[in-house]
N, C-alpha and C. Protein backbone atom coordinates (compact mmCIF):
# COMPACT_ATOMS: atom_id res chain seq x y z
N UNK A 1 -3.31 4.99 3.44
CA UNK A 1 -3.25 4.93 4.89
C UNK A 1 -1.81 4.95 5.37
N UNK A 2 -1.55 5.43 6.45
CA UNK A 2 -0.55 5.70 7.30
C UNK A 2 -0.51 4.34 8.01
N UNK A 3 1.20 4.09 7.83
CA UNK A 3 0.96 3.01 8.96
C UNK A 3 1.85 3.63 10.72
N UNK A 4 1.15 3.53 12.23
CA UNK A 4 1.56 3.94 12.87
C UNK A 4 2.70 3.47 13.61
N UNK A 5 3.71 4.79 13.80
CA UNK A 5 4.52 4.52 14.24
C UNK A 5 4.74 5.15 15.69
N UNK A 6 4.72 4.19 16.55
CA UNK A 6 4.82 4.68 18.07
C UNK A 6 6.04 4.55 18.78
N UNK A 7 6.44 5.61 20.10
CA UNK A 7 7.86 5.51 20.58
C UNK A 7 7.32 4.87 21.62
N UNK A 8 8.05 4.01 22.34
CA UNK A 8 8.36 3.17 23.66
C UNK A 8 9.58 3.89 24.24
N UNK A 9 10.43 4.34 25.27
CA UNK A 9 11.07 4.59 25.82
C UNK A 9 11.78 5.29 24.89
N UNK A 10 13.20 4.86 24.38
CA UNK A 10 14.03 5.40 23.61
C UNK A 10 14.32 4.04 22.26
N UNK A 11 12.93 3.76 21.95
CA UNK A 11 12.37 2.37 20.84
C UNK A 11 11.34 3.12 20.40
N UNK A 12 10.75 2.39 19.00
CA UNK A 12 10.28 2.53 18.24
C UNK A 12 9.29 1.41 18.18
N UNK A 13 7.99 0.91 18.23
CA UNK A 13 7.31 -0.05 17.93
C UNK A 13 6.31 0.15 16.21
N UNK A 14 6.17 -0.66 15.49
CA UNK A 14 5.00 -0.83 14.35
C UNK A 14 4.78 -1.62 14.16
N UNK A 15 3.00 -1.88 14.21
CA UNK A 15 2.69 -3.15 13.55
C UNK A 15 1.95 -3.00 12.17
N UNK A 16 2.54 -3.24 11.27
CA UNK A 16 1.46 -3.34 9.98
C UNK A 16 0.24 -4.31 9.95
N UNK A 17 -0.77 -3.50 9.65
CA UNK A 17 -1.97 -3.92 10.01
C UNK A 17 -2.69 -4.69 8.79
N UNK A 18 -2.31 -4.39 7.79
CA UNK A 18 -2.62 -4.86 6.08
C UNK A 18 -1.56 -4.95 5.27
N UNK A 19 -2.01 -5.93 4.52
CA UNK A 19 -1.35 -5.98 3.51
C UNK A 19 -0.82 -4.36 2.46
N UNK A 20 0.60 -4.05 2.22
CA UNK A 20 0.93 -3.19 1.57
C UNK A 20 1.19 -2.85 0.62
N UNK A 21 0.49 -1.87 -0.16
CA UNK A 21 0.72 -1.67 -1.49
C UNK A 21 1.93 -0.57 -1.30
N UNK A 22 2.61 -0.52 -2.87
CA UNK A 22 3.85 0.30 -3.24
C UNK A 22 3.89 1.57 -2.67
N UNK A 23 2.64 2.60 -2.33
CA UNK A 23 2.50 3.83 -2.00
C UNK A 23 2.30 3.87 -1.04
N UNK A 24 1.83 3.00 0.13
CA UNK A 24 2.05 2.93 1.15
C UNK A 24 3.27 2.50 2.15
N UNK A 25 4.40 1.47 1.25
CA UNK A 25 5.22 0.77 1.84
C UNK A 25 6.35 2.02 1.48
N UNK A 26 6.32 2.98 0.88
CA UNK A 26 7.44 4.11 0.32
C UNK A 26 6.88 5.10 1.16
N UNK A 27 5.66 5.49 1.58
CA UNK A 27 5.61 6.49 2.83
C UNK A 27 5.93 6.01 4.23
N UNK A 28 5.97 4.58 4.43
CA UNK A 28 6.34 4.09 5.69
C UNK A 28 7.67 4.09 5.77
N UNK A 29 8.52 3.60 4.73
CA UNK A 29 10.23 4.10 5.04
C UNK A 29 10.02 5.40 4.67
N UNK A 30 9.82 6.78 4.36
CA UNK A 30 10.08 7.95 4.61
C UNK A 30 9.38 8.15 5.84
N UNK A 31 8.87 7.52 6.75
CA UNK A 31 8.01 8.05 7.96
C UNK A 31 9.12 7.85 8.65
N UNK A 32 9.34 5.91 8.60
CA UNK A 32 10.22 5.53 9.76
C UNK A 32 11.43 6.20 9.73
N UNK A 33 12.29 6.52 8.97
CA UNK A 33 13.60 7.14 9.04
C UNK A 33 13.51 8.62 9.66
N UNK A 34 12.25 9.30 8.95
CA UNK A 34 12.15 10.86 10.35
C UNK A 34 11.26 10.31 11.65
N UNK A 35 10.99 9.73 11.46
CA UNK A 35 10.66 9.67 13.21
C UNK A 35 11.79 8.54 14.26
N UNK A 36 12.89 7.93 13.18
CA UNK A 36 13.90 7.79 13.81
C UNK A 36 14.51 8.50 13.97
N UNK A 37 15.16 10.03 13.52
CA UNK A 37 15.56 10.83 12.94
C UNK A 37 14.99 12.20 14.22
N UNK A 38 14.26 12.09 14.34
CA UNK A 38 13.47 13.29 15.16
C UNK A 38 13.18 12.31 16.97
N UNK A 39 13.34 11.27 17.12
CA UNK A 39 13.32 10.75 18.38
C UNK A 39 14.58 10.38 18.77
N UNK A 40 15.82 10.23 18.03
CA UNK A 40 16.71 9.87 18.17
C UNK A 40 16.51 8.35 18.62
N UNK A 41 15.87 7.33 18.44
CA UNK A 41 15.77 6.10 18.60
C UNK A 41 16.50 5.25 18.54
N UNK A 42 16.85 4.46 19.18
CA UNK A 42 17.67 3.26 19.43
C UNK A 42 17.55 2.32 18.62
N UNK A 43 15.93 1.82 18.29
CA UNK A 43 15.55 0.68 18.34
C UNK A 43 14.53 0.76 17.85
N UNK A 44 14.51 -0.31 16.88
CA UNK A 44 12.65 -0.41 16.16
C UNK A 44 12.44 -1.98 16.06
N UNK A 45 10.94 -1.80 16.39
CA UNK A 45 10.68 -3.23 16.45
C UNK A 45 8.99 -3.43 15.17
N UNK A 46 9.35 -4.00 14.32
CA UNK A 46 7.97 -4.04 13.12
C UNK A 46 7.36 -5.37 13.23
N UNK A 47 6.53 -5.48 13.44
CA UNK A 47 6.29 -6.84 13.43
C UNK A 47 4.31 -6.81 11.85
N UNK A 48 5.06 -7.40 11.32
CA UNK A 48 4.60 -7.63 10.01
C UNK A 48 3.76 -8.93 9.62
N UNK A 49 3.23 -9.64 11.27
CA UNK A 49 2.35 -10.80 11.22
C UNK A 49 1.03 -10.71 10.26
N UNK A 50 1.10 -9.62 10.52
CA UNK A 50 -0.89 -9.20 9.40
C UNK A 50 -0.60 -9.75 7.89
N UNK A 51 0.78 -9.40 7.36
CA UNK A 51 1.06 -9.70 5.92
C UNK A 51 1.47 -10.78 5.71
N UNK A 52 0.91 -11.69 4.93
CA UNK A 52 1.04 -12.85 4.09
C UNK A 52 2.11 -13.66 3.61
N UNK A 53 2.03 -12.31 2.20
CA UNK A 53 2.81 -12.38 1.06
C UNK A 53 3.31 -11.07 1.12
N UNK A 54 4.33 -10.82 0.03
CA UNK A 54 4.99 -9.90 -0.76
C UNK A 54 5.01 -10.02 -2.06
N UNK A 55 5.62 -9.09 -2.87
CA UNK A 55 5.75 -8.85 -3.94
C UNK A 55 7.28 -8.56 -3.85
N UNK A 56 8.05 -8.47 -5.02
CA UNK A 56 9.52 -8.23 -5.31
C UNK A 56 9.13 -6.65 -4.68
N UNK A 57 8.92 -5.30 -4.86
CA UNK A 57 8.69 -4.50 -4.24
C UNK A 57 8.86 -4.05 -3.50
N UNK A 58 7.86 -4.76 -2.81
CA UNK A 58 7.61 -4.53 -1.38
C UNK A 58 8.84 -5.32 -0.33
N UNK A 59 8.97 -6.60 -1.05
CA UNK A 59 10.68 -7.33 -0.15
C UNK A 59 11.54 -6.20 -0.47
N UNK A 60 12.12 -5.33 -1.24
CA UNK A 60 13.04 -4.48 -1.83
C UNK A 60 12.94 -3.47 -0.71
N UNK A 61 11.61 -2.72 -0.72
CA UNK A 61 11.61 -1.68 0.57
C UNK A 61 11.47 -2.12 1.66
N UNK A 62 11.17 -3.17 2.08
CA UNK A 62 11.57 -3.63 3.62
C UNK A 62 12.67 -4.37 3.52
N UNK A 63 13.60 -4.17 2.47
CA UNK A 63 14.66 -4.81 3.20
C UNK A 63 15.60 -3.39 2.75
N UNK A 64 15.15 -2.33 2.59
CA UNK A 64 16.11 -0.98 2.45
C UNK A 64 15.54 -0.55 3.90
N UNK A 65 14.67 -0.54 4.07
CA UNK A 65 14.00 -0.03 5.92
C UNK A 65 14.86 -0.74 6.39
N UNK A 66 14.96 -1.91 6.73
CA UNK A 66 16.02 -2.41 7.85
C UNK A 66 17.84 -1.86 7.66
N UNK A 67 17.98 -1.80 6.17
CA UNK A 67 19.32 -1.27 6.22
C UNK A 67 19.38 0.11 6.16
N UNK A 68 18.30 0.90 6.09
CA UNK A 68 18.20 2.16 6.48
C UNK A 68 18.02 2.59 7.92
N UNK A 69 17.90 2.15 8.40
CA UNK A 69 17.40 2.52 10.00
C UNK A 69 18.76 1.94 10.69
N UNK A 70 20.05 0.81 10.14
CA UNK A 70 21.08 0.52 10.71
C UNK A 70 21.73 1.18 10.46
N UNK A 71 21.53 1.99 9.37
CA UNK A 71 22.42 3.14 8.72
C UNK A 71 22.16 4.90 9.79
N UNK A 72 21.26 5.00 10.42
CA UNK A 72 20.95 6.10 11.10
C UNK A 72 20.80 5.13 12.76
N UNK A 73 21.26 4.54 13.05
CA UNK A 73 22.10 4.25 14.72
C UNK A 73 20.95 3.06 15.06
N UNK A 74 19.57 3.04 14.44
CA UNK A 74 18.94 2.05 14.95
C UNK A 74 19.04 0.70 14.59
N UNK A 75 19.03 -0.36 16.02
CA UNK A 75 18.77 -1.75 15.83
C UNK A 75 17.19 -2.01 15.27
N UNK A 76 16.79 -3.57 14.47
CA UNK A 76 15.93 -3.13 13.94
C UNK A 76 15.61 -5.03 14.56
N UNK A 77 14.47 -5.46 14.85
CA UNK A 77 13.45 -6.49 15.25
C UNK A 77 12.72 -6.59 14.31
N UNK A 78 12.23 -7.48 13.29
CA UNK A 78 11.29 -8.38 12.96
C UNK A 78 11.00 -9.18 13.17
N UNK A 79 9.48 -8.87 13.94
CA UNK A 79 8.47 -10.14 13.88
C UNK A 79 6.94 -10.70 13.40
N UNK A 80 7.13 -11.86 13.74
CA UNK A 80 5.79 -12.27 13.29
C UNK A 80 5.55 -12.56 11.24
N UNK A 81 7.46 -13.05 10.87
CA UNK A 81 7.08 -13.13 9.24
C UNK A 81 6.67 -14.54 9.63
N UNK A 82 5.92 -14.68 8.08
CA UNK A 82 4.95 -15.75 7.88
C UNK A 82 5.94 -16.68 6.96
N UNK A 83 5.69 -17.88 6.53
CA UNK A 83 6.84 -18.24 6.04
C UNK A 83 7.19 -18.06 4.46
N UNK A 84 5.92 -17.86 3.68
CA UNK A 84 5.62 -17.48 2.35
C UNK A 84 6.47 -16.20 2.41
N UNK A 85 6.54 -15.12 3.39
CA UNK A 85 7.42 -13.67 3.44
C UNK A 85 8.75 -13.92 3.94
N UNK A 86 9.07 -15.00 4.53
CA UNK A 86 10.43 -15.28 4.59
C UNK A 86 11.29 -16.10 3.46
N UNK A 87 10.33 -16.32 2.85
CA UNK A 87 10.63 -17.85 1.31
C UNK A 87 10.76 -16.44 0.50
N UNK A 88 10.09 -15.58 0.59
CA UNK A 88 10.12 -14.59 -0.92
C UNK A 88 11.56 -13.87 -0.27
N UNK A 89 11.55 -13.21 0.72
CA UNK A 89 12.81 -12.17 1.17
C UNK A 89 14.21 -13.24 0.52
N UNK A 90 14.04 -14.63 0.72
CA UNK A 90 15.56 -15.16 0.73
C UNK A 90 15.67 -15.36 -0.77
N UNK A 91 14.27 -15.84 -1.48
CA UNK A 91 14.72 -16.06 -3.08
C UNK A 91 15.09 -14.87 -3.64
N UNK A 92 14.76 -13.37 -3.31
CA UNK A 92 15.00 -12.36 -3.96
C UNK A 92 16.52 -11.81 -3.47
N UNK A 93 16.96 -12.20 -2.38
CA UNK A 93 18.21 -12.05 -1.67
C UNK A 93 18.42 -11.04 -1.39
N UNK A 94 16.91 -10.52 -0.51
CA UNK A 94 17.39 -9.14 0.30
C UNK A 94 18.00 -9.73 1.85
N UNK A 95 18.96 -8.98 2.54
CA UNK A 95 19.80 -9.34 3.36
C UNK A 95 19.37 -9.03 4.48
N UNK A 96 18.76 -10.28 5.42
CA UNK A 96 18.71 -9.83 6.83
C UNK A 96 19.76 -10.23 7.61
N UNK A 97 21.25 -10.23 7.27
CA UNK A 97 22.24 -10.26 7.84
C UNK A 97 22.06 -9.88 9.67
N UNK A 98 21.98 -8.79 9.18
CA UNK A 98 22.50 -7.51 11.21
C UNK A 98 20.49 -7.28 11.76
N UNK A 99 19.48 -8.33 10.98
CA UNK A 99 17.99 -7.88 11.74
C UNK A 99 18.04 -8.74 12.42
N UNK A 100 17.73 -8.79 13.61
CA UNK A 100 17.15 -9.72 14.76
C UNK A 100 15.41 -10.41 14.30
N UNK A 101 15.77 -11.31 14.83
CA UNK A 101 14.13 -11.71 14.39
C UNK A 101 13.31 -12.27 15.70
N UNK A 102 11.99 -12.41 15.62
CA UNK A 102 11.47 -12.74 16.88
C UNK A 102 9.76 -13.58 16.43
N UNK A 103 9.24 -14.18 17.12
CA UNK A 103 8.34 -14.85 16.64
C UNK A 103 6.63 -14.11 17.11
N UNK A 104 6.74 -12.67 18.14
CA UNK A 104 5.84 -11.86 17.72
C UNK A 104 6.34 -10.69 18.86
N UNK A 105 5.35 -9.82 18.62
CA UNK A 105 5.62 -8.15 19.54
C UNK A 105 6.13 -8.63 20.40
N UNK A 106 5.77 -8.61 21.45
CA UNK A 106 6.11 -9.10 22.86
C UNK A 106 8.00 -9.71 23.24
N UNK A 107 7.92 -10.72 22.38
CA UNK A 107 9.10 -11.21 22.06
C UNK A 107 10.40 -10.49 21.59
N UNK A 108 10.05 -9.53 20.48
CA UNK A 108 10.81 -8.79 19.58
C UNK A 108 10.94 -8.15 20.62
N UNK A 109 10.16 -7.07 21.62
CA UNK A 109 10.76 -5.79 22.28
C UNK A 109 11.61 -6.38 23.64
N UNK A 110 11.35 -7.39 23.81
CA UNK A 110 11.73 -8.07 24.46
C UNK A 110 13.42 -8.33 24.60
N UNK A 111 13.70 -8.82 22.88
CA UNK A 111 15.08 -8.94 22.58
C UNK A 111 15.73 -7.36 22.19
N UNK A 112 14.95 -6.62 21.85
CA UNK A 112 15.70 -5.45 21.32
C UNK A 112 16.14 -4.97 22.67
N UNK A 113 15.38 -4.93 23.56
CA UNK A 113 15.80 -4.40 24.99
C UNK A 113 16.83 -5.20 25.85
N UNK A 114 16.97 -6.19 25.52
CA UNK A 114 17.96 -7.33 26.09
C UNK A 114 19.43 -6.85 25.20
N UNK A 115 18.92 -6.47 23.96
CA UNK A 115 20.77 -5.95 22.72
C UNK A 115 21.05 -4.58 22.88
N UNK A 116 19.89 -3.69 23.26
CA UNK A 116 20.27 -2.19 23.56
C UNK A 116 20.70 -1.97 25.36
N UNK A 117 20.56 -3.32 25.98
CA UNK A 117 21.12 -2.99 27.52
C UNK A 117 20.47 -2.48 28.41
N UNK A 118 19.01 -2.55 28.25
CA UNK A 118 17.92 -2.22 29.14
C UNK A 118 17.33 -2.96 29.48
């Protein structure tokens, strides 16, 4: 399954809806980077409340999505981690240094639009 990725103004919104396996979480960073890539987007906002847990993996490619998408001009919002997905991201020491975080959708587009000046 595809996970969807929708434009808001000159933003990006996704919510993952299930839990992600390896072949799905590697077509979602090749999605998100061309459809950042082809909208010229500002701004993405993921909010990842549906998922649980992680796996080493899966923390690895969402934490190359966030430094991939800062690497091609976009700010990047996560919300809605659970705390089991924030306990795994920090023991494995992927870096949410430069991600904004937010405690769900609403919130997140909220702040991304408050840091991009709209």
């Amino acid at each position: 399954m595809r996970i969807p990725i929708l434009k808001l103004y000159d933003c990006l919104l996704v919510s993952i809806q299930w839990e992600l396996d390896d072949v799905t979480a590697l077509q979602f960073q090749e999605d998100l980077l061309h459809k950042i890539h082809e909208t010229s987007a500002n701004g993405v906002v993921i909010d990842i409340t549906s998922i649980d847990f992680i796996d080493s993996f899966i923390a690895k490619v969402l934490g190359d999505v966030f430094s991939m998408s800062k690497l091609m001009g976009a700010k990047v919002v996560i919300t809605g981690i659970q705390p089991a997905v924030a306990i795994t991201l920090i023991e494995l020491g992927i870096s949410l240094d430069d991600v904004m975080t937010a405690l769900d959708l609403e919130k997140g587009l909220e702040k991304l639009q408050q840091e991009l000046g709209d």
